[in-house]
Each structure stands twice: as C-alpha cells, then as structure tokens.
C-alpha atoms as a PDB file:
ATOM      1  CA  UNK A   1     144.026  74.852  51.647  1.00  0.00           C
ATOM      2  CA  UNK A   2     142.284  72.052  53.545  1.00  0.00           C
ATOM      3  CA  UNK A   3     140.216  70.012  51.535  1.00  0.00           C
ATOM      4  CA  UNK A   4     138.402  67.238  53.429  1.00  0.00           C
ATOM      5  CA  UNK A   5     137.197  63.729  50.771  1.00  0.00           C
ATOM      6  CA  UNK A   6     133.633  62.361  52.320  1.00  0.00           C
ATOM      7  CA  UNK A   7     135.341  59.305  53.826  1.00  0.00           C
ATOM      8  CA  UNK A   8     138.206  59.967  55.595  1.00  0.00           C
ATOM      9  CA  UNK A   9     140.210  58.261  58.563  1.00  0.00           C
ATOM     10  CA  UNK A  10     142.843  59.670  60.906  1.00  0.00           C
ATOM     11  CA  UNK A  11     146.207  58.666  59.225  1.00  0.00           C
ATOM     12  CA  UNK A  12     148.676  60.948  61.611  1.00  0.00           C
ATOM     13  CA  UNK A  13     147.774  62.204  65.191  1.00  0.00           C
ATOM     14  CA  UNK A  14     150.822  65.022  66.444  1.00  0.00           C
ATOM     15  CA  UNK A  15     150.385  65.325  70.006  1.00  0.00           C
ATOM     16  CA  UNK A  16     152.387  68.718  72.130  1.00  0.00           C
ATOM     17  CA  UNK A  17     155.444  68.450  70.193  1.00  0.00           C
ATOM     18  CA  UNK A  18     158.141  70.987  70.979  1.00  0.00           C
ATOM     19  CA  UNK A  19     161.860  71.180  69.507  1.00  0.00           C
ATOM     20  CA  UNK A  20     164.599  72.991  69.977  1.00  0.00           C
ATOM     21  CA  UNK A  21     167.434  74.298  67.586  1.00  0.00           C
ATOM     22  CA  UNK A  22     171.493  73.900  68.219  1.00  0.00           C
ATOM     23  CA  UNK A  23     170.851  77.117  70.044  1.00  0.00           C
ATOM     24  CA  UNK A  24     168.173  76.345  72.342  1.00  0.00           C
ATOM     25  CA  UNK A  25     165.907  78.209  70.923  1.00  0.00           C
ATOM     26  CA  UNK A  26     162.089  76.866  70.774  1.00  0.00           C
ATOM     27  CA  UNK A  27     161.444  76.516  66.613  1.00  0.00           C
ATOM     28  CA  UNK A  28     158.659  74.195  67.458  1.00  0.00           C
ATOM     29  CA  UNK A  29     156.454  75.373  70.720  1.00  0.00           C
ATOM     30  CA  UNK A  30     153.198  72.535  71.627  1.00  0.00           C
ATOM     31  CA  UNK A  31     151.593  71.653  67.871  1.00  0.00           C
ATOM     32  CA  UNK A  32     148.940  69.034  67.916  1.00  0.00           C
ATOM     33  CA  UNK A  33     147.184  68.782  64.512  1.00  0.00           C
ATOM     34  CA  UNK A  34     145.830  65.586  62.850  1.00  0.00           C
ATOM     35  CA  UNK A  35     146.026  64.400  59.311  1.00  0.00           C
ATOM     36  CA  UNK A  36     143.175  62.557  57.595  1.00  0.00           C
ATOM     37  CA  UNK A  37     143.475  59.797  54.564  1.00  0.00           C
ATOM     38  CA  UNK A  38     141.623  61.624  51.591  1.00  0.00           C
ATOM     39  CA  UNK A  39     143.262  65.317  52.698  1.00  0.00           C
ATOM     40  CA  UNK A  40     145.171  68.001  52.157  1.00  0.00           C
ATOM     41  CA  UNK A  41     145.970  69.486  55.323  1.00  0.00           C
ATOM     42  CA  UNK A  42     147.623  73.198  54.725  1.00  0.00           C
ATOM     43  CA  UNK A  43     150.406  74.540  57.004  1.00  0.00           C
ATOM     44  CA  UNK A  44     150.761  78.291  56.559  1.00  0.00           C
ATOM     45  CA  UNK A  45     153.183  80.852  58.024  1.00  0.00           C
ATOM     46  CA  UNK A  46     156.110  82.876  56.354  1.00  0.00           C
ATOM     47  CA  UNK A  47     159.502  81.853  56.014  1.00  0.00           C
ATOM     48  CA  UNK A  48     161.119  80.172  58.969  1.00  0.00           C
ATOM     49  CA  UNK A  49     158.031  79.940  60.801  1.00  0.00           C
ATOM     50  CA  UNK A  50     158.802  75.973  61.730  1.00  0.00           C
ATOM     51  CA  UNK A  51     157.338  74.441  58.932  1.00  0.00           C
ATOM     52  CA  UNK A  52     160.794  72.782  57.642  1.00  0.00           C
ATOM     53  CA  UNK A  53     161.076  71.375  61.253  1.00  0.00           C
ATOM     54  CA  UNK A  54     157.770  70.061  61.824  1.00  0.00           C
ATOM     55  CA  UNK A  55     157.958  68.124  58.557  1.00  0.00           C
ATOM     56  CA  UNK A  56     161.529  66.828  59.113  1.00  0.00           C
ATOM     57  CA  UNK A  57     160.173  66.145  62.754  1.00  0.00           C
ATOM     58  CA  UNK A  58     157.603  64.008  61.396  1.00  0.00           C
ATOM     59  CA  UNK A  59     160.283  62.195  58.670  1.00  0.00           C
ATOM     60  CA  UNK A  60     162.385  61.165  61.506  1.00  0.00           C
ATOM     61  CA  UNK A  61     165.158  63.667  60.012  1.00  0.00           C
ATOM     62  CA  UNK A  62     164.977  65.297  63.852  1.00  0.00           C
ATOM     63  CA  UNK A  63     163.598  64.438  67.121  1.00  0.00           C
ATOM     64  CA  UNK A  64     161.208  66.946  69.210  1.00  0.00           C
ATOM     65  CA  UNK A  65     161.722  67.358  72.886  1.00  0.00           C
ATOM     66  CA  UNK A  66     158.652  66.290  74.071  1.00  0.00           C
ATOM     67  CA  UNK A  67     155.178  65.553  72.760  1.00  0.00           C
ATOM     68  CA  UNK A  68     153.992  62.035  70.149  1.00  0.00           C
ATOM     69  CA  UNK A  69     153.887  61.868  66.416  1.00  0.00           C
ATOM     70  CA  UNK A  70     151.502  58.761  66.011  1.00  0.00           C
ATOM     71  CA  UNK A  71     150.856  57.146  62.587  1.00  0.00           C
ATOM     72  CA  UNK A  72     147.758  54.945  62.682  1.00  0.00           C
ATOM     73  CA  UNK A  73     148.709  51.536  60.006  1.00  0.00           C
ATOM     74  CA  UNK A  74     146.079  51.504  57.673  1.00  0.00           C
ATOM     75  CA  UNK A  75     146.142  47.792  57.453  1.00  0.00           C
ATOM     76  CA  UNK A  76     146.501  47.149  60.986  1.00  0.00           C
ATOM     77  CA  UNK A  77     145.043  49.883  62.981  1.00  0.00           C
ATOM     78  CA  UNK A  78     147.855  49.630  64.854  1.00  0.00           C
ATOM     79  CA  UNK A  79     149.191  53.081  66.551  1.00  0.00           C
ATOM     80  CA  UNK A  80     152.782  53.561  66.090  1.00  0.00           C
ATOM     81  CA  UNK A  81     154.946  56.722  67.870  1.00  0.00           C
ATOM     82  CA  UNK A  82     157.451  57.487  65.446  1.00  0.00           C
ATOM     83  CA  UNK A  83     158.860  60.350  67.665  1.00  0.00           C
ATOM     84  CA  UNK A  84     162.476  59.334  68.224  1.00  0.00           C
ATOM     85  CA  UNK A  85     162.761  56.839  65.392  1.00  0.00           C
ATOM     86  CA  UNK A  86     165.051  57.724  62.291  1.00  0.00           C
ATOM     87  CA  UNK A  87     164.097  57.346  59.089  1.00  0.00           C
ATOM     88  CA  UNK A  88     164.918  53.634  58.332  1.00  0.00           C
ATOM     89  CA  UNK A  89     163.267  52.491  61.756  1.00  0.00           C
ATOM     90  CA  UNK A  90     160.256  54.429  60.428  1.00  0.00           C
ATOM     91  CA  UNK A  91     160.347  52.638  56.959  1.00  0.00           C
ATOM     92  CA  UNK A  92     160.755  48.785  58.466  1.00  0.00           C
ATOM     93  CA  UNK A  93     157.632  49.268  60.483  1.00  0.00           C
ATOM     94  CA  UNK A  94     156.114  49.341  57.539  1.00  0.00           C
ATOM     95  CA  UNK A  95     155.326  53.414  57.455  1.00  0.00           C
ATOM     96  CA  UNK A  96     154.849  54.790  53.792  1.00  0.00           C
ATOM     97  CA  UNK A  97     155.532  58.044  54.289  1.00  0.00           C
ATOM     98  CA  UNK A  98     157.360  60.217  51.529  1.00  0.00           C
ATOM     99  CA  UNK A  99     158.995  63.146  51.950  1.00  0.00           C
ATOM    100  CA  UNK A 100     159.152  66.187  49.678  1.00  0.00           C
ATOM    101  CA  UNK A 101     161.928  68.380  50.990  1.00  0.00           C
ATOM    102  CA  UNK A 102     162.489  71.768  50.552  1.00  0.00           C
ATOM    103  CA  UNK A 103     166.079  71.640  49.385  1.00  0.00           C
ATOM    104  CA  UNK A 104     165.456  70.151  46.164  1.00  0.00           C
ATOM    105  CA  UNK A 105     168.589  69.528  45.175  1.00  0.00           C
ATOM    106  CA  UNK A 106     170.918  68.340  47.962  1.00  0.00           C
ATOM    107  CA  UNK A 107     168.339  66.560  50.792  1.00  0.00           C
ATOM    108  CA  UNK A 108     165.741  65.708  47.520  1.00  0.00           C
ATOM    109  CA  UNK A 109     168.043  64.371  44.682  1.00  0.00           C
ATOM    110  CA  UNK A 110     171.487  64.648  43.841  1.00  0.00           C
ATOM    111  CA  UNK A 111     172.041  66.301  41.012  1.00  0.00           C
ATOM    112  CA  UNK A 112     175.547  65.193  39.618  1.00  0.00           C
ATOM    113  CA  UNK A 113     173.567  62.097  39.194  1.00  0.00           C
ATOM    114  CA  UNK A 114     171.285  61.227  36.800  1.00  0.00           C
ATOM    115  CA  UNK A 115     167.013  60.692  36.818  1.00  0.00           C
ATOM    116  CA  UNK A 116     167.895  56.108  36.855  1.00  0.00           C
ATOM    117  CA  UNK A 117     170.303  57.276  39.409  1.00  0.00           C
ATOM    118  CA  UNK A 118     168.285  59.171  41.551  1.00  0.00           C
ATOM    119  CA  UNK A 119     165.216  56.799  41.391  1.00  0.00           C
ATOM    120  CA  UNK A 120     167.345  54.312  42.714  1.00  0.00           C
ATOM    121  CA  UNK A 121     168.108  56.556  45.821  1.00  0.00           C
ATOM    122  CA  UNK A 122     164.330  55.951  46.717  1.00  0.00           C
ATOM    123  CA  UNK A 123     163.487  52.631  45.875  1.00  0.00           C
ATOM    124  CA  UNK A 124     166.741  50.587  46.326  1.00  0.00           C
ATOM    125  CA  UNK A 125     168.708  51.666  49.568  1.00  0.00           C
ATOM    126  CA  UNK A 126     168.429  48.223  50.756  1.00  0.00           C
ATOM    127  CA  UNK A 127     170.121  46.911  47.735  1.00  0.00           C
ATOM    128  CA  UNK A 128     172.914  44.359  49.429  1.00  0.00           C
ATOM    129  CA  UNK A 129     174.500  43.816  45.568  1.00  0.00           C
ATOM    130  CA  UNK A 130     176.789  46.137  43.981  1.00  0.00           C
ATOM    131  CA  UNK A 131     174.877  45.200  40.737  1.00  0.00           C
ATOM    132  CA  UNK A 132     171.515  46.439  41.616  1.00  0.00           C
ATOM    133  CA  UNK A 133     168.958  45.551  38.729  1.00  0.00           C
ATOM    134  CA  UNK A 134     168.920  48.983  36.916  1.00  0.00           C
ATOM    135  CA  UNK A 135     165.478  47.852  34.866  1.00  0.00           C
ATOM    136  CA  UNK A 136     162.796  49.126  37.216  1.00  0.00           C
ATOM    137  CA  UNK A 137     164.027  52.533  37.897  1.00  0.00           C
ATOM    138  CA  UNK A 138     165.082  53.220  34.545  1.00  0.00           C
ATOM    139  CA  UNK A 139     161.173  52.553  33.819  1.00  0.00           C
ATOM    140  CA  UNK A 140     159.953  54.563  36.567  1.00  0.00           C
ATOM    141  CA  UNK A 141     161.942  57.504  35.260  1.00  0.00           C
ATOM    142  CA  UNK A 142     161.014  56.619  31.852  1.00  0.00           C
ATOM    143  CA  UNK A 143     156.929  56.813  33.246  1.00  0.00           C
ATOM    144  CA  UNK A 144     157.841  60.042  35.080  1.00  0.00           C
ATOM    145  CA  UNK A 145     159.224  61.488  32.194  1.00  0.00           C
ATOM    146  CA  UNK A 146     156.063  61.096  29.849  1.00  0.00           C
ATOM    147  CA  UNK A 147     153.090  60.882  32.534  1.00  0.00           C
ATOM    148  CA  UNK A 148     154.916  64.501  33.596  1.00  0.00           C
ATOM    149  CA  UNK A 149     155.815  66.043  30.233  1.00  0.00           C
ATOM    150  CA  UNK A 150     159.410  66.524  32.165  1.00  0.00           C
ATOM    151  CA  UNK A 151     161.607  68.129  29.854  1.00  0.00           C
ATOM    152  CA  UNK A 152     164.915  66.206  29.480  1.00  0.00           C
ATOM    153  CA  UNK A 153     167.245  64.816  26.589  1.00  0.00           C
ATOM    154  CA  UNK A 154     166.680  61.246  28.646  1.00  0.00           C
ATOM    155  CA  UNK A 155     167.229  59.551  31.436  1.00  0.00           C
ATOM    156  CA  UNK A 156     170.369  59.523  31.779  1.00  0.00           C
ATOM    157  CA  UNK A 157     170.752  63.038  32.193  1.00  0.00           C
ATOM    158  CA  UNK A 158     171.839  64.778  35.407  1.00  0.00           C
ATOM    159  CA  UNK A 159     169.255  66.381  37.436  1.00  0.00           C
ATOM    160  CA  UNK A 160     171.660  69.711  37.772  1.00  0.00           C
ATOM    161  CA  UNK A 161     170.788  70.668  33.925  1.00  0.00           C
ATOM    162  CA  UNK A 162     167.496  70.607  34.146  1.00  0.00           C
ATOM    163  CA  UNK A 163     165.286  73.536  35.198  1.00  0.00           C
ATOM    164  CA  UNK A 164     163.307  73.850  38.455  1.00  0.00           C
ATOM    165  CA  UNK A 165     159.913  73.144  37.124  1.00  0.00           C
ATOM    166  CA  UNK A 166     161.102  69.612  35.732  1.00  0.00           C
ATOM    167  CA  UNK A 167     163.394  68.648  38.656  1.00  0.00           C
ATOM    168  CA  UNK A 168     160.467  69.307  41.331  1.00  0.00           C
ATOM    169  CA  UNK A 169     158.744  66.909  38.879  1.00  0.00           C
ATOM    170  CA  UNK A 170     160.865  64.615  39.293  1.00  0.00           C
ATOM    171  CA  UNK A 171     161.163  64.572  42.782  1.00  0.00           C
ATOM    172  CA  UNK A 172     157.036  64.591  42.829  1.00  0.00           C
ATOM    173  CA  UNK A 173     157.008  61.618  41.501  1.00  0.00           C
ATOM    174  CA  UNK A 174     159.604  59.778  42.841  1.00  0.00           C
ATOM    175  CA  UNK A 175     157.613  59.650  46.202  1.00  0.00           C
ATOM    176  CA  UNK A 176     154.294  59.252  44.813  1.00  0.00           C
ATOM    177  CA  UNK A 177     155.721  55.865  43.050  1.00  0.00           C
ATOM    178  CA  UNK A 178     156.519  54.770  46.343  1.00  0.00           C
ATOM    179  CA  UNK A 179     152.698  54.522  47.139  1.00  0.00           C
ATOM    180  CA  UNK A 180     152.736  56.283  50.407  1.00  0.00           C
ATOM    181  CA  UNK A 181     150.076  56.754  53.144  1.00  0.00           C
ATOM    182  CA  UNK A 182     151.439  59.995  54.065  1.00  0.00           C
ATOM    183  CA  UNK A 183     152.553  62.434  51.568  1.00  0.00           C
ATOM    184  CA  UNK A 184     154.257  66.037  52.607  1.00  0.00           C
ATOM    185  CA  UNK A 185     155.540  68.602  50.711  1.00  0.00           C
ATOM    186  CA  UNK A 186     157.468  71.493  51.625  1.00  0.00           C
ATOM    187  CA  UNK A 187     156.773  74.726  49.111  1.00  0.00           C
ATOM    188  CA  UNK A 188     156.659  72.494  46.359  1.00  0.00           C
ATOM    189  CA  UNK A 189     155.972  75.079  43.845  1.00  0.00           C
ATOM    190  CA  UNK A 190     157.940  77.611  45.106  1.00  0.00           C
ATOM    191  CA  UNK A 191     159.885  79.378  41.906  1.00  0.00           C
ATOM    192  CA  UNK A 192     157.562  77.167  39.482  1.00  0.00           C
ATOM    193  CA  UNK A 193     155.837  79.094  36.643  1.00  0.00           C
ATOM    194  CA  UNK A 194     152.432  77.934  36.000  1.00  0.00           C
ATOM    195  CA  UNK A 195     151.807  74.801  34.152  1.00  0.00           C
ATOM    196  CA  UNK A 196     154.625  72.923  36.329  1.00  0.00           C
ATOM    197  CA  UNK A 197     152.761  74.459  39.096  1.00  0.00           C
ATOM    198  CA  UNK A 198     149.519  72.991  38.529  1.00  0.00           C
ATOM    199  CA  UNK A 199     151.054  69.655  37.368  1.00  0.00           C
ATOM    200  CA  UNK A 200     152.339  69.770  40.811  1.00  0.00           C
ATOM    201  CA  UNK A 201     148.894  70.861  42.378  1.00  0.00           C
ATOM    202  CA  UNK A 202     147.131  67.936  40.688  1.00  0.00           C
ATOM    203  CA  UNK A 203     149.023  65.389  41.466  1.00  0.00           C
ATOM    204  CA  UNK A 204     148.530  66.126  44.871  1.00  0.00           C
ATOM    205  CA  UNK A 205     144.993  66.361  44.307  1.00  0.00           C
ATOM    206  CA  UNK A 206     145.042  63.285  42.920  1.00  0.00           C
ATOM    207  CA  UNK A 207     146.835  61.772  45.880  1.00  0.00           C
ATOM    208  CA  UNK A 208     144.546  63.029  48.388  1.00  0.00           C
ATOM    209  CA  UNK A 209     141.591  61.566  46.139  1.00  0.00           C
ATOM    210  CA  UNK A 210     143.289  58.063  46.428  1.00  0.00           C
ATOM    211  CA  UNK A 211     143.437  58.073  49.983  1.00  0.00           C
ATOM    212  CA  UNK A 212     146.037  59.527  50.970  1.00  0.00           C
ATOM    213  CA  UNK A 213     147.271  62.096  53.825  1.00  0.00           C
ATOM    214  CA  UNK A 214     148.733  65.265  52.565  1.00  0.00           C
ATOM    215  CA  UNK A 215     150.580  67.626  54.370  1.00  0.00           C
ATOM    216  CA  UNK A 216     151.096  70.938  52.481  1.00  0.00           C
END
C-alpha cells in the first residue's frame, strides 16, 4: 500500500533512528523513510516487528537513541526535530499530527466514558475551567455518529458497549476532526468485518487526497 497523489511534498523526513526496549534490546535498528503530503505510506511486517514503536517514536510517546524525526511545517517550511519532544511540546509547535493507536481502548479512548467525553480528551486538554463548554464536542460526536453510520443509542453512551467496528470509528474520526498534517494508524482494521473496514479504508483515502501524510 503506497499510493503516491501527483503533487506531493515531503511532510516527515526519519533519519537512522534506533531504540531500545527496558531490556536493551534493539526494537528499532537505523529506519530512514520519508512521508509525503497526498500519501499513504505502508509499513509492513508481522506482529512485533517495531511498527508500534516507530509510530509511538514518531508521537513523542518514546524517544529513539539516536537518529532525527523531522516534520517539515507546511505553512512555514520550517524543519522541526521532534525526536526527544513529548507529545504536548510536539502539539505547541504547532505539529498536527494524530495518532491512531493500536490499543483502542485504553491509549485511544477510555471507555467507561462516553463518545462527548472522549471527544473532549482530543480537543480540550488545555481546558483551564472545570466547566469546559460541552457544545462542540457533543456536535463532533453527533457528526461522527451520522457521517460514520456508528451504531450507538447516543452520545452519551460509553465507548465499552459498543462493538469494535464502531469504536475504531470513533477513534477515526476523532483525529481526522483535528485536521492533521500527519495521520498514522496502527492496524486500524484489525478484527473489523467488512463495511467498517472499508469505511475505515476510505477515510484514509480521503485524507491522503486532501493532503495529507499517512502512515499505515
């Protein structure tokens, strides 16, 4: 899967990064790859290949050894090594990069809490009141809900309840609302049947047609 739009500009340049586990063992050993605006770049490999790492390496969730992870600002130009910045740093310099984790529920959304709820975890971390206006991601989950067909008695239903399919919906698009630049997902259909697999498939596709970097 690498599928290359006819105007395309480097979004993400990964230069010789290695990482290590709690072990010492290497789980990431020299990758250099580069990820285009208007593509879906594919990383294959079986299970526990280094695929979770590379992407969490990338999402600031761990830090390689050695080696860059540059993202190129689209507005800017500017060049920006996001190799030993967390997640937050990565986000205030302006990076729009979401983050579709493998562990759906647990690293993705919480699922005692419900879909308003879990929007919020996306879109409002920086909320400084304890009375957060609850309007704008009750309509984003509301838009998710129909644009997706996700099956649900409402919004205000915990993510736990509902099946795999509609929560990996969910999650989908929760970080495409966030308008990102970069966009990776980690076996997002994995367990899917079908028609929630090509939902997700599309709106990648449909992602990578509106300029932006995908990492599959």
């Amino acid at each position: 899967l690498h599928r290359l739009s006819s105007s395309t500009t480097m979004r993400l340049l990964v230069k010789n990064i290695t990482s290590r586990n709690p072990d010492g063992i290497k789980v990431l050993d020299n990758i250099s790859f580069t990820a285009h605006s208007g593509e879906i770049l594919g990383i294959a490999g079986i299970a526990g290949s280094g695929q979770r790492e590379l992407l969490e390496s990338i999402a600031g969730l761990s830090h390689p050894t050695t080696g860059e992870i540059i993202y190129i600002n689209p507005k800017t130009g500017v060049a920006e090594n996001l190799r030993d910045k967390n997640p937050i740093q990565i986000r205030e310099l302006g990076v729009r990069l979401s983050f579709v984790p493998e562990d759906r529920l647990g690293m993705g959304l919480v699922g005692n809490m419900d879909l308003v709820d879990n929007m919020m975890l996306r879109s409002y971390s920086k909320g400084k009141s304890l009375f957060v206006d609850r309007k704008k991601p009750k309509n984003l989950a509301e838009k998710i809900i129909k644009e997706l067909e996700v099956s649900t008695p409402g919004t205000h239903t915990p993510v736990r309840r509902l099946s795999g399919g509609n929560v990996q919906k969910v999650l989908v698009g929760r970080e495409i609302a966030a308008s990102p630049t970069v966009l990776m997902a980690a076996y997002p259909v994995r367990g899917l049947d079908i028609n929630s697999s090509y939902t997700i498939y599309n709106l990648l596709t449909k992602q990578k047609e509106e300029g932006v970097a995908v990492i599959f």
